[in-house]
Structure formats: C-alpha cells, structure tokens
PDB file of N, CA and C in Angstrom:
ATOM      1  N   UNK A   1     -14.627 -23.140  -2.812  1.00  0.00           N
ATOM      2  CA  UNK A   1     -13.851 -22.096  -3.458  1.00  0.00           C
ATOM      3  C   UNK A   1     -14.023 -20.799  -2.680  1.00  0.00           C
ATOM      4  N   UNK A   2     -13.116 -20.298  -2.696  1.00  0.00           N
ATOM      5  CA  UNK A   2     -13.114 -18.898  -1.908  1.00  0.00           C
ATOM      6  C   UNK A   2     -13.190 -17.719  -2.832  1.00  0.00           C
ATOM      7  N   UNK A   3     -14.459 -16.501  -2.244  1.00  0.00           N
ATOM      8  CA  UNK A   3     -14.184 -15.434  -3.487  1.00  0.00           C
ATOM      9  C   UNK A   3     -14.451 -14.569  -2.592  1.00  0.00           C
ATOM     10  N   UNK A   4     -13.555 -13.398  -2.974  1.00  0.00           N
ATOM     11  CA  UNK A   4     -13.652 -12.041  -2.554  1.00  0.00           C
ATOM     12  C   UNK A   4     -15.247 -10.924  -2.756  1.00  0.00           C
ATOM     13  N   UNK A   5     -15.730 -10.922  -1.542  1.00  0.00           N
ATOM     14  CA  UNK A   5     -17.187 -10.590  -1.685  1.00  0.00           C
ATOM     15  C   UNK A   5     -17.125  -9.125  -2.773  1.00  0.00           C
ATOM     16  N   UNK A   6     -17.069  -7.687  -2.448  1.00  0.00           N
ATOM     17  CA  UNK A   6     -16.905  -7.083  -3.163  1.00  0.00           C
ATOM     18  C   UNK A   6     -16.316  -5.512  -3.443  1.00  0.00           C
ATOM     19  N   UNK A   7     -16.397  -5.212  -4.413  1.00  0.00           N
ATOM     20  CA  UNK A   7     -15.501  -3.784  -4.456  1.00  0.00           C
ATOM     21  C   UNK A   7     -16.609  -2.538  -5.382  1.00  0.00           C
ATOM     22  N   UNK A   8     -16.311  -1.431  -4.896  1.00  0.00           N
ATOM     23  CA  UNK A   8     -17.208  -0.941  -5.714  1.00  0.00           C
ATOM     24  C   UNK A   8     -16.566   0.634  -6.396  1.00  0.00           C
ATOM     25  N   UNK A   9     -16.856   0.378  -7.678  1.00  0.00           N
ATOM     26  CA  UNK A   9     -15.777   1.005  -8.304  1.00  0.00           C
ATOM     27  C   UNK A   9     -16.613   2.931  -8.680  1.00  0.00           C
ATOM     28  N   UNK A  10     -16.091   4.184  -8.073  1.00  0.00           N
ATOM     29  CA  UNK A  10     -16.488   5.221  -8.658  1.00  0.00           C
ATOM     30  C   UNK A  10     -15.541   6.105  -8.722  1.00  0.00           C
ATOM     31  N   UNK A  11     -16.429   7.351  -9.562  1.00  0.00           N
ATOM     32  CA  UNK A  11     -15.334   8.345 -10.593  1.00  0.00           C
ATOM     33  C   UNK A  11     -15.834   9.443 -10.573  1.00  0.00           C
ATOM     34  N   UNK A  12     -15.310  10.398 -10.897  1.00  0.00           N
ATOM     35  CA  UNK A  12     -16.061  11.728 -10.583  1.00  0.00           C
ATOM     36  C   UNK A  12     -16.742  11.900 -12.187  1.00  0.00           C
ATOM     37  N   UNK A  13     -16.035  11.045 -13.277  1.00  0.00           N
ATOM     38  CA  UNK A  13     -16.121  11.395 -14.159  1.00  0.00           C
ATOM     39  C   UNK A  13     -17.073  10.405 -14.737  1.00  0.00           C
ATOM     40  N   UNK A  14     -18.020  10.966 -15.960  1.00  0.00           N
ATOM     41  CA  UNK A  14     -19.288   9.960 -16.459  1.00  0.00           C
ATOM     42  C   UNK A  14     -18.870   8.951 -17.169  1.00  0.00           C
ATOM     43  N   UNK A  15     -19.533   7.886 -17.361  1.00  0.00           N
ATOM     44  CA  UNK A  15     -19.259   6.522 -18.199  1.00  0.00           C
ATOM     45  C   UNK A  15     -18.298   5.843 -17.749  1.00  0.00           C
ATOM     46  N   UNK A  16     -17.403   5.971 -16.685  1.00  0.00           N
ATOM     47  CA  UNK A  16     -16.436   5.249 -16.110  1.00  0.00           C
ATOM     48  C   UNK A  16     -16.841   3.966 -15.901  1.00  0.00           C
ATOM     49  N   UNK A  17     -15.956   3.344 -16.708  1.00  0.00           N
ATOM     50  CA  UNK A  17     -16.296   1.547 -16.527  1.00  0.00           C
ATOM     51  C   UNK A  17     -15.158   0.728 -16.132  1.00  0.00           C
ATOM     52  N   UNK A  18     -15.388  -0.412 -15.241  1.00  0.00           N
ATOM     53  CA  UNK A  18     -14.236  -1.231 -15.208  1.00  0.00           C
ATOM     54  C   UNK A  18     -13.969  -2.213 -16.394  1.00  0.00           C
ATOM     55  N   UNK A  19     -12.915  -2.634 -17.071  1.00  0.00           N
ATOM     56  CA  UNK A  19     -12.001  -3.549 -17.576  1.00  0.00           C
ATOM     57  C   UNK A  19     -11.413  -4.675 -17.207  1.00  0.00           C
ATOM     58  N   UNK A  20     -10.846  -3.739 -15.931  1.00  0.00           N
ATOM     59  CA  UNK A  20      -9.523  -5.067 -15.444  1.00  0.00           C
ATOM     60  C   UNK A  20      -9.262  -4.870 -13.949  1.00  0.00           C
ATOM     61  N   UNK A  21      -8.887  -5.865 -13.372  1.00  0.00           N
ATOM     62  CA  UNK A  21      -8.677  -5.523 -11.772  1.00  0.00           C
ATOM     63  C   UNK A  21      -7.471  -6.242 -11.371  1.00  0.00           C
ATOM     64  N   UNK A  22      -7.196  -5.860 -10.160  1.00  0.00           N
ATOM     65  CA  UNK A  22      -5.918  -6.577  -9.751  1.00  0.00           C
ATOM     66  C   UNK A  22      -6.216  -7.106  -8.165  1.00  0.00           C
ATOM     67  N   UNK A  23      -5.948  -7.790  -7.631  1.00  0.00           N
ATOM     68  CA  UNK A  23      -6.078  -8.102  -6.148  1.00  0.00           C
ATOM     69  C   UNK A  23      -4.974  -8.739  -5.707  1.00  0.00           C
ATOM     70  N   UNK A  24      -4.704  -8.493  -4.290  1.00  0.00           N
ATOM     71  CA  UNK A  24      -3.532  -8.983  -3.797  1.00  0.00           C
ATOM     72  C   UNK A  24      -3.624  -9.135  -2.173  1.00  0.00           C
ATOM     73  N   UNK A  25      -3.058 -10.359  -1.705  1.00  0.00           N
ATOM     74  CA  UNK A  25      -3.692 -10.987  -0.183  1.00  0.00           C
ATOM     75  C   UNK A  25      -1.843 -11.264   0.329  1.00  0.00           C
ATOM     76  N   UNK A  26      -2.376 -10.370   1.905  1.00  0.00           N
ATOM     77  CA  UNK A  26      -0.818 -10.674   2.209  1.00  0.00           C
ATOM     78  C   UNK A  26      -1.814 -11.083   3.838  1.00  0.00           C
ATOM     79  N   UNK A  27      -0.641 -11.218   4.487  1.00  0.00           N
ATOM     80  CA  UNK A  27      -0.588 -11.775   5.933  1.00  0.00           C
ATOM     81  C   UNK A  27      -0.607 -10.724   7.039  1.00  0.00           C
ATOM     82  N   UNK A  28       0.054  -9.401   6.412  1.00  0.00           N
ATOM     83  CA  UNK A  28      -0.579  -8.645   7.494  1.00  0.00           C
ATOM     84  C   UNK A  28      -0.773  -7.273   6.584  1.00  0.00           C
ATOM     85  N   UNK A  29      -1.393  -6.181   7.013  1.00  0.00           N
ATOM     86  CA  UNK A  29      -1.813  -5.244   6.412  1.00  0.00           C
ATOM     87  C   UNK A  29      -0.790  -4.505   6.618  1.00  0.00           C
ATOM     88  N   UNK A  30       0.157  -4.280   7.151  1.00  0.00           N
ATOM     89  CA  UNK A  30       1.272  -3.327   7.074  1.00  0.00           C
ATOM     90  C   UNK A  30       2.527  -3.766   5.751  1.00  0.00           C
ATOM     91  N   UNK A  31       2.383  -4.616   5.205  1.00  0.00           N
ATOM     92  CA  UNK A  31       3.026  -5.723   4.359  1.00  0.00           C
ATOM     93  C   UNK A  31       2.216  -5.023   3.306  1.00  0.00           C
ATOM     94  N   UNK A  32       1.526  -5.380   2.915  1.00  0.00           N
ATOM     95  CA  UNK A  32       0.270  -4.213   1.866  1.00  0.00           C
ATOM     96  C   UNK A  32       0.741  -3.205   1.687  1.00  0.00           C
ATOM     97  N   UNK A  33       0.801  -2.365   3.118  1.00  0.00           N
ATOM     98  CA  UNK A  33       0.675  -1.136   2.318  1.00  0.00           C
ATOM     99  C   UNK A  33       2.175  -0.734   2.035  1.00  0.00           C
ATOM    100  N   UNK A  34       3.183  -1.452   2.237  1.00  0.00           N
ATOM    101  CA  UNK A  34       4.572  -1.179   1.944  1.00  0.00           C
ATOM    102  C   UNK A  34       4.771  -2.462   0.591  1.00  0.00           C
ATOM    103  N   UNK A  35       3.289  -2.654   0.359  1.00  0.00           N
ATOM    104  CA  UNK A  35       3.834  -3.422  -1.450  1.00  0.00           C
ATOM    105  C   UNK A  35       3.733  -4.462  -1.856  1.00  0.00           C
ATOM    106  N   UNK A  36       4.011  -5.438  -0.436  1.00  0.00           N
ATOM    107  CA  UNK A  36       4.441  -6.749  -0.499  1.00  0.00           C
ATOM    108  C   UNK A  36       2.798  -7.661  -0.599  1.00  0.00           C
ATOM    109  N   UNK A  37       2.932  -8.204  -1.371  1.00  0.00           N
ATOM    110  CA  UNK A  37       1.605  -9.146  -0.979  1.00  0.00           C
ATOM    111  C   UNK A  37       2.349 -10.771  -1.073  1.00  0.00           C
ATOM    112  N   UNK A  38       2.717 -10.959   0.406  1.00  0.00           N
ATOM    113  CA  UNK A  38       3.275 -11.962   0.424  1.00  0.00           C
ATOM    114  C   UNK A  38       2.660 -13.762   0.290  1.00  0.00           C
ATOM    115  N   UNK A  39       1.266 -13.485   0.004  1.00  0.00           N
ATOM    116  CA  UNK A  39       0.080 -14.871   0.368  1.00  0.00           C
ATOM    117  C   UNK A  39       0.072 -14.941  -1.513  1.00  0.00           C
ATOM    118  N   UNK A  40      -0.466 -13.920  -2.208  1.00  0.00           N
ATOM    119  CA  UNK A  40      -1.101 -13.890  -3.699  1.00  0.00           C
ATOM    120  C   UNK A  40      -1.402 -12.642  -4.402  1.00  0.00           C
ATOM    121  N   UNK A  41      -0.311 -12.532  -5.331  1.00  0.00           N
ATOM    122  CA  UNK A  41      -1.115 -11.299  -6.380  1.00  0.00           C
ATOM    123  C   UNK A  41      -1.965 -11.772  -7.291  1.00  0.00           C
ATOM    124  N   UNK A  42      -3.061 -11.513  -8.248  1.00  0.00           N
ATOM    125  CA  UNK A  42      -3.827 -11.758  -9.117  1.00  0.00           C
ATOM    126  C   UNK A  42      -2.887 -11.515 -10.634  1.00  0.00           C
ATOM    127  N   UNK A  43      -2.172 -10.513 -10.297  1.00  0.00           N
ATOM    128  CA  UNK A  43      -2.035  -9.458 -11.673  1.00  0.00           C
ATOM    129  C   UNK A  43      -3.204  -9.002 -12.322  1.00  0.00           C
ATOM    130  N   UNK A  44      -2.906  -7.896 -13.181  1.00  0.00           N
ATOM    131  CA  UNK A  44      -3.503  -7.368 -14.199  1.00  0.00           C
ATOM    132  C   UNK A  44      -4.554  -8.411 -14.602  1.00  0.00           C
ATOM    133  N   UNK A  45      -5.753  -8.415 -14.399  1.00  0.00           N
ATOM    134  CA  UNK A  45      -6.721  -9.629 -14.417  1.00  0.00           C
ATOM    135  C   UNK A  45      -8.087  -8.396 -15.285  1.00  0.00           C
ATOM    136  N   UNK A  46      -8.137  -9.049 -16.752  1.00  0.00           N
ATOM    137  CA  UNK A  46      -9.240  -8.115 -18.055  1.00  0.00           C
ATOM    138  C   UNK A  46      -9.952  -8.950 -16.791  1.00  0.00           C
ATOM    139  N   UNK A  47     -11.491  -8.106 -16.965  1.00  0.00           N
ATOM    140  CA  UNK A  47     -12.984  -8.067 -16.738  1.00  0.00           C
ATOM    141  C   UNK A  47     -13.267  -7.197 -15.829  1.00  0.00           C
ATOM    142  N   UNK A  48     -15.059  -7.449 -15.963  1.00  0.00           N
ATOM    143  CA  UNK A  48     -15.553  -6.306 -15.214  1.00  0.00           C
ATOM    144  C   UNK A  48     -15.700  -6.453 -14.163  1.00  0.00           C
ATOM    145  N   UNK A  49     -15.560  -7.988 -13.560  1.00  0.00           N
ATOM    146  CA  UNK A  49     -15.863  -8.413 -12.303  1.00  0.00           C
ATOM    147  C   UNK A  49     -15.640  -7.705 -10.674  1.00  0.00           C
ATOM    148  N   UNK A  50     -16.894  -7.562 -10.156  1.00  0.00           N
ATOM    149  CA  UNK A  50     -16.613  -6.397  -8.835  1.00  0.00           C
ATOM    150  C   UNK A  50     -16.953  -7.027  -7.969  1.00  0.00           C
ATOM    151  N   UNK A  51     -17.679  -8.253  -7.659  1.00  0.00           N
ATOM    152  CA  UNK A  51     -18.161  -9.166  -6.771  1.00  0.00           C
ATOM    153  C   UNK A  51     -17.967 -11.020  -7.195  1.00  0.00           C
ATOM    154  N   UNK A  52     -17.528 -11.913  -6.171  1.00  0.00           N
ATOM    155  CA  UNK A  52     -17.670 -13.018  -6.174  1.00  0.00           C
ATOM    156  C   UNK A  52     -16.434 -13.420  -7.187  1.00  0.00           C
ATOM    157  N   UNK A  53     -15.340 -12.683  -6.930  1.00  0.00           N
ATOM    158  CA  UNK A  53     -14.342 -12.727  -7.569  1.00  0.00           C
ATOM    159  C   UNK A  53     -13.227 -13.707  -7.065  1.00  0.00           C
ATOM    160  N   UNK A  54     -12.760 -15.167  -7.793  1.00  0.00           N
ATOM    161  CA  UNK A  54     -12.577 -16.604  -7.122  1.00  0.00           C
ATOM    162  C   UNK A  54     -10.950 -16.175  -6.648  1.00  0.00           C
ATOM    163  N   UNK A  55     -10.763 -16.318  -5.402  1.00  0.00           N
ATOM    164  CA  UNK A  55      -9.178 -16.322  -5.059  1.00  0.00           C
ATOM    165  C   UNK A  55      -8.195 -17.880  -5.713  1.00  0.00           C
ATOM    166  N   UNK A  56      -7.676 -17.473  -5.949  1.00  0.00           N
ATOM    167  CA  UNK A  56      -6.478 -18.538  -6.731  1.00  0.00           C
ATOM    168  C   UNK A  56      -5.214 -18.530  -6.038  1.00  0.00           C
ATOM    169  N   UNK A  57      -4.985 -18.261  -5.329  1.00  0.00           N
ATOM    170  CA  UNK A  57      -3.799 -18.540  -4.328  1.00  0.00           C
ATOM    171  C   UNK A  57      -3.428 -19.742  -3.784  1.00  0.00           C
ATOM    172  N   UNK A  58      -2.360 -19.863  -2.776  1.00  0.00           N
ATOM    173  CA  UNK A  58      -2.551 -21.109  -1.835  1.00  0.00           C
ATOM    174  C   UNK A  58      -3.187 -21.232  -1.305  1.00  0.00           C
ATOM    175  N   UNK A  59      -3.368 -22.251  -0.989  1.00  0.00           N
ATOM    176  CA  UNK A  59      -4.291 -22.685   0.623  1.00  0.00           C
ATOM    177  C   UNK A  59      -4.493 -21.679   1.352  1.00  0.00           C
ATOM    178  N   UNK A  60      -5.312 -21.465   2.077  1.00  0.00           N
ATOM    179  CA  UNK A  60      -5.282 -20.639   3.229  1.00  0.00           C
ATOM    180  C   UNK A  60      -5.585 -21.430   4.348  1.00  0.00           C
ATOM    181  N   UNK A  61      -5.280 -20.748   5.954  1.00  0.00           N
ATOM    182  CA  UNK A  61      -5.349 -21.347   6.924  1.00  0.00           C
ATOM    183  C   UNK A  61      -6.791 -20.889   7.787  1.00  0.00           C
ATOM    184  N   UNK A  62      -7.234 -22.167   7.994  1.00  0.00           N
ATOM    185  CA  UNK A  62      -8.343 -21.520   8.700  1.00  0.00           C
ATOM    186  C   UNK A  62      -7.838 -20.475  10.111  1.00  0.00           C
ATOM    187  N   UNK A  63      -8.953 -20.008  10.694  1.00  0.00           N
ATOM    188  CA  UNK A  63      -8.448 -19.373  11.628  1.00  0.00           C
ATOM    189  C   UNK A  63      -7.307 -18.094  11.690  1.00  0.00           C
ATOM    190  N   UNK A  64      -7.534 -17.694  10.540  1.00  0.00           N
ATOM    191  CA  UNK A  64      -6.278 -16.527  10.254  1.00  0.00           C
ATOM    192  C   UNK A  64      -6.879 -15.803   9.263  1.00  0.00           C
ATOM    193  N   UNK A  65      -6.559 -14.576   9.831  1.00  0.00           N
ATOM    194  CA  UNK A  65      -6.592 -13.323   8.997  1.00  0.00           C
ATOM    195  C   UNK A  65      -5.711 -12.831   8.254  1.00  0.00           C
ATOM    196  N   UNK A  66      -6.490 -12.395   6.977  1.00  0.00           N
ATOM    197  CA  UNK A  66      -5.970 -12.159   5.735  1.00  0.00           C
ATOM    198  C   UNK A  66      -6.579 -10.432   5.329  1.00  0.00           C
ATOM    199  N   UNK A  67      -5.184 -10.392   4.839  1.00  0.00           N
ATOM    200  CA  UNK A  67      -5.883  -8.584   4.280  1.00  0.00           C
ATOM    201  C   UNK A  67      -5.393  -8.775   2.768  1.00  0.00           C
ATOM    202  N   UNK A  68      -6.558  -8.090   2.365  1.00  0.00           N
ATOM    203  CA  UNK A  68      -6.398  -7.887   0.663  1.00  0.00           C
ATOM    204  C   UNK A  68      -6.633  -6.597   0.350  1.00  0.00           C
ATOM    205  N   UNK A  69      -6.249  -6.238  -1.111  1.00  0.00           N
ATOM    206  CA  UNK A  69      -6.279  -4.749  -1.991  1.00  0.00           C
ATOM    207  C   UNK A  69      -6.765  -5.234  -2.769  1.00  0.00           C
ATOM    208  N   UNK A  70      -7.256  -4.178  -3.370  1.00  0.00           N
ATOM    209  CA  UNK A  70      -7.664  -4.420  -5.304  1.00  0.00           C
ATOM    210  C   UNK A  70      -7.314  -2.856  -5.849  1.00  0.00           C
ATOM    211  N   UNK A  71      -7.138  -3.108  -6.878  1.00  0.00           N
ATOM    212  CA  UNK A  71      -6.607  -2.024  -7.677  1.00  0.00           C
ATOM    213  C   UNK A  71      -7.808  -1.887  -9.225  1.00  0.00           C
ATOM    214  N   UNK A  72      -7.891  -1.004  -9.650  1.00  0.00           N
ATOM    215  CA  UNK A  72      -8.785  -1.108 -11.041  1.00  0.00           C
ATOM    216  C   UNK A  72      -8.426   0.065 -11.776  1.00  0.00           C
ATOM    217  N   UNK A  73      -7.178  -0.204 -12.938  1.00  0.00           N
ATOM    218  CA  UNK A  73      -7.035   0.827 -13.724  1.00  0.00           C
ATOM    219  C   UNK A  73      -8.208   2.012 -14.067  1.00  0.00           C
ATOM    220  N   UNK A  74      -7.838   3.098 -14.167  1.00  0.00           N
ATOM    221  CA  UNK A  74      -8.454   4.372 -14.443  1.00  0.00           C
ATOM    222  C   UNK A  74      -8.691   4.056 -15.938  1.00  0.00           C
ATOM    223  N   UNK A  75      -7.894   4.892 -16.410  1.00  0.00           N
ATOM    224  CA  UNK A  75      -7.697   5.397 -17.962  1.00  0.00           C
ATOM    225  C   UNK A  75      -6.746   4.627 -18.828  1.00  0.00           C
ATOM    226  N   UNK A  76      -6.862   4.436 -19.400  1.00  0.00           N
ATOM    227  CA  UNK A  76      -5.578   3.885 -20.455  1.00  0.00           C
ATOM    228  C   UNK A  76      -4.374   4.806 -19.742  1.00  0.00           C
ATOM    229  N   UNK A  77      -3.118   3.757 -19.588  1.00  0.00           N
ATOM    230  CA  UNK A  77      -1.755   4.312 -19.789  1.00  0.00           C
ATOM    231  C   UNK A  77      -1.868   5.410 -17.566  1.00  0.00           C
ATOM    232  N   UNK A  78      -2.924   4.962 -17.261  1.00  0.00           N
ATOM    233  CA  UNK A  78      -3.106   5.590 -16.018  1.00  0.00           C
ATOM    234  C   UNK A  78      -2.842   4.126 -14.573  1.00  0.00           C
ATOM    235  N   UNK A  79      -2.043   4.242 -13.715  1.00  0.00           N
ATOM    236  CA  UNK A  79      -1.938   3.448 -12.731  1.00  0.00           C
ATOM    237  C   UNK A  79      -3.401   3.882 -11.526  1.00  0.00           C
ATOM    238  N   UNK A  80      -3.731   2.782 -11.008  1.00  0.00           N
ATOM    239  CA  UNK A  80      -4.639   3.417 -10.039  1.00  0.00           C
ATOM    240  C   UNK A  80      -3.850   2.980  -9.001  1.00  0.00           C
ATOM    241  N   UNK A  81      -4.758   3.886  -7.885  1.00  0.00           N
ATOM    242  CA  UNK A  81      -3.976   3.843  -6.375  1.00  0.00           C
ATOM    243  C   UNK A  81      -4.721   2.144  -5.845  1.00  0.00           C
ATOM    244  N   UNK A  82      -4.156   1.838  -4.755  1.00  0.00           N
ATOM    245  CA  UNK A  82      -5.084   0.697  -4.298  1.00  0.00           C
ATOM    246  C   UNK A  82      -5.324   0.697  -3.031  1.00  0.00           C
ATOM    247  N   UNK A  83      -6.496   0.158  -2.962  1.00  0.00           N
ATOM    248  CA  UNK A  83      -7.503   0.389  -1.686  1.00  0.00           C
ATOM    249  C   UNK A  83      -6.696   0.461  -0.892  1.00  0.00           C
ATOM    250  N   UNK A  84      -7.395   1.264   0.727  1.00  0.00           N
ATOM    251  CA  UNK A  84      -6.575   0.689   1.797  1.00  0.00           C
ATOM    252  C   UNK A  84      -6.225  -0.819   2.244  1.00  0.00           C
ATOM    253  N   UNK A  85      -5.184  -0.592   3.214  1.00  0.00           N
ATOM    254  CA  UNK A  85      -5.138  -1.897   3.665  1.00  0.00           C
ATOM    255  C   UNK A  85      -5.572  -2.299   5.006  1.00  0.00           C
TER     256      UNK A  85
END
C-alpha cells in the first residue's frame, strides 16, 4: 500500500486543529498548480490524519514521478490554499 509520508499543519492562531484533509496526485506539477489533478483527488476526507495517509488511486507506475497537494480546511465555511506544487 502506498501512503503519503507527511504534512504538517500550522496557524498563527492557538488551538488550531485539523478535521479534514484533501490530497490530490497529478503527473506533472504544473497540472497542480493550474487545478488539475489528473492521477487522484481524495476529496474532502474528515480526520486528523497528517502522516501515513493510504493513497487510493490507480495504480501507479513504477519509475515515475508524481506530485501531490494537500489542502486542510481552516475555519468553518473557510477554503484553504494548497500546498505548493
């Protein structure tokens, strides 16, 4: 099984906790950052999980590079930005 090693989530502001995360694996990183995650989105995925987080996508190919994002809502009713790509 394949899992995304990890992300680490901070805030300027106190008690900030994660909920929910999102991740998304495309084929090239310029594809990312214009939106597309053409390999696997997660969606809106509840928990707190920040490490060892299981990819569910297709197959992947050995020998090839893959770029991923993750996203982790802020606040209620707040979009977060997502990582670079």
């Amino acid at each position: 099984m394949i899992r995304f090693t990890d992300w680490l989530v901070s805030s300027v502001r106190r008690g900030v906790t994660q909920s929910a995360y999102q991740v998304r694996v495309a084929s090239t990183a310029a594809k990312l950052s214009a939106g597309k995650a053409d390999i696997w989105d997660s969606g809106r995925t509840a928990g707190a999980e920040s490490t060892q987080v299981p990819y569910a996508g297709p197959a992947l190919t050995s020998a090839t590079r893959y770029h991923w994002q993750v996203r982790v809502p802020t606040f209620p009713g707040r979009t977060a930005q997502w990582t670079s790509a």
